[in-house]
N, C-alpha and C. Protein backbone atom coordinates (compact mmCIF):
# COMPACT_ATOMS: atom_id res chain seq x y z
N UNK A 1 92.05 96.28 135.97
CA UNK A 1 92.56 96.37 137.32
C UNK A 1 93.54 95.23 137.61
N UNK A 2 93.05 94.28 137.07
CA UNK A 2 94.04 93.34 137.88
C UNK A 2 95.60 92.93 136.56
N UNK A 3 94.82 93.29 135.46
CA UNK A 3 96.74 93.89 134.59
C UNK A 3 97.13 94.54 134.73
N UNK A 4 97.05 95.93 135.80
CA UNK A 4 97.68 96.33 136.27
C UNK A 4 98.77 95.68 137.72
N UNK A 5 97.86 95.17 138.63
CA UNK A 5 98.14 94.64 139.85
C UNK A 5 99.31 93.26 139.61
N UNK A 6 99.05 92.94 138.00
CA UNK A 6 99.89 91.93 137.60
C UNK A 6 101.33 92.86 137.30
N UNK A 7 101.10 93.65 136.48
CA UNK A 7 102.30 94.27 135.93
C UNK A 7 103.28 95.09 137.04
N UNK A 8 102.38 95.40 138.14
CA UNK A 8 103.14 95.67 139.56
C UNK A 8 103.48 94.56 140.50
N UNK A 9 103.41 93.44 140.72
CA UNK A 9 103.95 92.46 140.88
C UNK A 9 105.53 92.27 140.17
N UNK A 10 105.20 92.05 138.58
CA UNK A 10 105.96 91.59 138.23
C UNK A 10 107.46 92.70 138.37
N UNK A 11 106.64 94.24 137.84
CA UNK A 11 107.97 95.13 138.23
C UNK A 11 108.65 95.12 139.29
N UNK A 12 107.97 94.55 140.47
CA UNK A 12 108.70 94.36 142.18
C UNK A 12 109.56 93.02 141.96
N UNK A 13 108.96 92.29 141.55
CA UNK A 13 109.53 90.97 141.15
C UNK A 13 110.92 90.85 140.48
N UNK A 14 111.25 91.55 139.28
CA UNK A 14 111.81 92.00 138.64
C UNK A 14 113.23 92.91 139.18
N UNK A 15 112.34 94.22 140.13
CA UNK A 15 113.30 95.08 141.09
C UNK A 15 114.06 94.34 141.82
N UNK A 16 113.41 93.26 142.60
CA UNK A 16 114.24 92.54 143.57
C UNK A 16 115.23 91.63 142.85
N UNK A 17 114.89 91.41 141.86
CA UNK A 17 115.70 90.05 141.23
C UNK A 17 117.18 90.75 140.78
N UNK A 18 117.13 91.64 140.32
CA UNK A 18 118.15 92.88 140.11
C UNK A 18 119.43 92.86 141.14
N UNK A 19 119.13 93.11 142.78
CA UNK A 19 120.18 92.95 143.69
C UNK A 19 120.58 91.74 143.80
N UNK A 20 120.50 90.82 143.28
CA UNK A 20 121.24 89.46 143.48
C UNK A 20 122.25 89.36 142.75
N UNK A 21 123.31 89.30 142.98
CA UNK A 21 124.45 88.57 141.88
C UNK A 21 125.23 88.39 142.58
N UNK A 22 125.97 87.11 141.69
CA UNK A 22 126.64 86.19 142.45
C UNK A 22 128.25 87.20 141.58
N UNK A 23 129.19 86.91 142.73
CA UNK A 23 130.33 87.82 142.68
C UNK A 23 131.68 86.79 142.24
N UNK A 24 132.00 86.35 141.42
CA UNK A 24 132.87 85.32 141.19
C UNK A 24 134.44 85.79 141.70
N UNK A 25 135.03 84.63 141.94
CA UNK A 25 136.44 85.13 143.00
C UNK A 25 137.51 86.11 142.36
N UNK A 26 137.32 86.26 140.83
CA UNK A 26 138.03 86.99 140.67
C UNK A 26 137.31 88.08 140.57
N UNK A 27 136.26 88.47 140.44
CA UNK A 27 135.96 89.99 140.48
C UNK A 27 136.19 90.56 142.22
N UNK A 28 136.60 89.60 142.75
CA UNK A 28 136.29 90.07 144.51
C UNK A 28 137.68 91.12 144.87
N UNK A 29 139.05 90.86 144.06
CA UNK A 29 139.50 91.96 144.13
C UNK A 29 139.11 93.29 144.16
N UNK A 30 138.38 93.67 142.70
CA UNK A 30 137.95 94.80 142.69
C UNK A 30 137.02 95.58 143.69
N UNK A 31 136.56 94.21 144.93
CA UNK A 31 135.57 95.25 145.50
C UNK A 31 136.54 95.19 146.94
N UNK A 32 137.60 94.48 146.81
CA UNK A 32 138.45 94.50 148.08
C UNK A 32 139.65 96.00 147.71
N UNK A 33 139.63 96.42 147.17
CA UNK A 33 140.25 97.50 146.81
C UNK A 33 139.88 98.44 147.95
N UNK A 34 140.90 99.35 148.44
CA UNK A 34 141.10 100.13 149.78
C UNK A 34 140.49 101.53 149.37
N UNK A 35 139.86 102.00 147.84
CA UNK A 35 138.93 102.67 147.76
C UNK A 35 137.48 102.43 148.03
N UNK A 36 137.34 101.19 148.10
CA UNK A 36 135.93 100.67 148.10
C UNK A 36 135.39 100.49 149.93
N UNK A 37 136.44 100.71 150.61
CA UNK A 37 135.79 101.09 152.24
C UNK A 37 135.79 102.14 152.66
N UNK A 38 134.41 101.97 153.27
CA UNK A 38 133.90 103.19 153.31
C UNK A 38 134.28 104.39 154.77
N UNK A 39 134.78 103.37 154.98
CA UNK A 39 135.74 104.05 156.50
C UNK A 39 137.04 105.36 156.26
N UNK A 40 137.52 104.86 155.43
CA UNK A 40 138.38 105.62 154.96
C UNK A 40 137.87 107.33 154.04
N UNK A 41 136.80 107.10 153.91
CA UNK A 41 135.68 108.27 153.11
C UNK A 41 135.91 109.12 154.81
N UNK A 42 135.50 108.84 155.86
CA UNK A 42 135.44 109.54 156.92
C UNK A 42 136.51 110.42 157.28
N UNK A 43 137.79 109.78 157.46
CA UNK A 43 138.70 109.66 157.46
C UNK A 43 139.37 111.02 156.60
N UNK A 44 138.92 110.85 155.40
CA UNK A 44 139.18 111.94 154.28
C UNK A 44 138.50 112.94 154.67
N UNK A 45 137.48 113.32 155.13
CA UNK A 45 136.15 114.53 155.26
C UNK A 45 136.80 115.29 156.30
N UNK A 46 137.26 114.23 157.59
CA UNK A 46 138.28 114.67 158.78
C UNK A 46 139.04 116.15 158.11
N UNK A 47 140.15 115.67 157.57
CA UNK A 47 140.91 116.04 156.96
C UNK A 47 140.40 117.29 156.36
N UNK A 48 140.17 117.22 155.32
CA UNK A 48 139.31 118.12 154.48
C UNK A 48 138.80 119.16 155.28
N UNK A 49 138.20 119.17 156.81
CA UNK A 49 137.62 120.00 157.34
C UNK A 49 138.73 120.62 157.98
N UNK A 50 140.13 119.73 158.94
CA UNK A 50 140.87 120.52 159.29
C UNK A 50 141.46 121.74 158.12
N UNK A 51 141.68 120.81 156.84
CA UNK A 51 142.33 121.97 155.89
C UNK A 51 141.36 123.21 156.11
N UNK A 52 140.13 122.84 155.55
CA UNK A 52 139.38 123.77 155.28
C UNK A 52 139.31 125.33 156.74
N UNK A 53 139.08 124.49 158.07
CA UNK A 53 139.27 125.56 159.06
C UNK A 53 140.47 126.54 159.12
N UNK A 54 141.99 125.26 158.71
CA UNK A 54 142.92 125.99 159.02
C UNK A 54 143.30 127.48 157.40
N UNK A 55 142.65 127.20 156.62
CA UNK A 55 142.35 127.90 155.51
C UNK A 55 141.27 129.21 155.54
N UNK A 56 140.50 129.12 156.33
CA UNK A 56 139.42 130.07 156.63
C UNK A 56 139.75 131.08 157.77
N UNK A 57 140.51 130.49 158.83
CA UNK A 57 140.69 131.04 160.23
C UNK A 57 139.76 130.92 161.04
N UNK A 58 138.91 130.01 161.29
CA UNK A 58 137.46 129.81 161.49
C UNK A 58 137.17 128.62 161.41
N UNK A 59 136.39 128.14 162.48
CA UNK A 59 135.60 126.86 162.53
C UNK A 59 134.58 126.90 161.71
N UNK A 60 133.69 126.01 161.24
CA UNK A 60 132.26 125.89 160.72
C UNK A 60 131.25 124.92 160.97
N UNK A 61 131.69 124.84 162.24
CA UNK A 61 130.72 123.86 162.59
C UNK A 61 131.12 122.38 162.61
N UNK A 62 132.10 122.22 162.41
CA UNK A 62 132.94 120.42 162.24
C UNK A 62 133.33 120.01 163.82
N UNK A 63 133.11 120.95 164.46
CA UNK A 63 133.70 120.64 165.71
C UNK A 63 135.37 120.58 166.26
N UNK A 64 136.07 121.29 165.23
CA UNK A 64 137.21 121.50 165.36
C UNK A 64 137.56 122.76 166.00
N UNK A 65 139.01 122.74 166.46
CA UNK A 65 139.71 124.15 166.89
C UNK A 65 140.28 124.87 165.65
N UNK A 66 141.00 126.02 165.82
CA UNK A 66 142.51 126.43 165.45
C UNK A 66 142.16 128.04 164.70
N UNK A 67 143.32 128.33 164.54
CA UNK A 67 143.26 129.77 163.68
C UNK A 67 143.98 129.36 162.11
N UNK A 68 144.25 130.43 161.60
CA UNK A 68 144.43 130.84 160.18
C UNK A 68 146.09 130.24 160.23
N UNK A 69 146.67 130.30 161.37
CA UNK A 69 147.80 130.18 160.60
C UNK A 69 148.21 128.58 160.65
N UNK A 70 147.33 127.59 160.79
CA UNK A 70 147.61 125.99 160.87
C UNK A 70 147.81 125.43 161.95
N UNK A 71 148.29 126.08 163.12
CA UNK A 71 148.54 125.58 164.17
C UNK A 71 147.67 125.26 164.98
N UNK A 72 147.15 123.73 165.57
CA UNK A 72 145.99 123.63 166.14
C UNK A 72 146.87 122.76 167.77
């Protein structure tokens, strides 16, 4: 019982130790990159749904207007 209770410790122990890392200044480009915010993901879906309505002739629920032929 309690090598178990040890070996689950240590796997939590272990799990947590995992999200830590230290990010050195040059890797910080890569996460400053204008794919890496996540704002802009929204932004895209927007989009994507107008295509998609003005492609269908039909809403689906996105909360948008318009008909088939693009004009909203």
């Amino acid at each position: 019982m309690v090598g178990g209770l040890m070996r689950g410790v240590l796997f939590t122990l272990a799990l947590g130790l995992t999200g830590c890392v230290h990010v050195a200044p040059y890797e910080r480009e890569d996460l400053a990159r204008p794919g890496m915010d996540t704002e802009r993901e929204a932004a895209e879906m927007g989009f994507q749904a107008h295509v998609q309505d003005s492609r269908e002739g039909a809403t689906g629920g996105a909360g948008s207007t318009g008909g088939g032929c693009g004009c909203n």
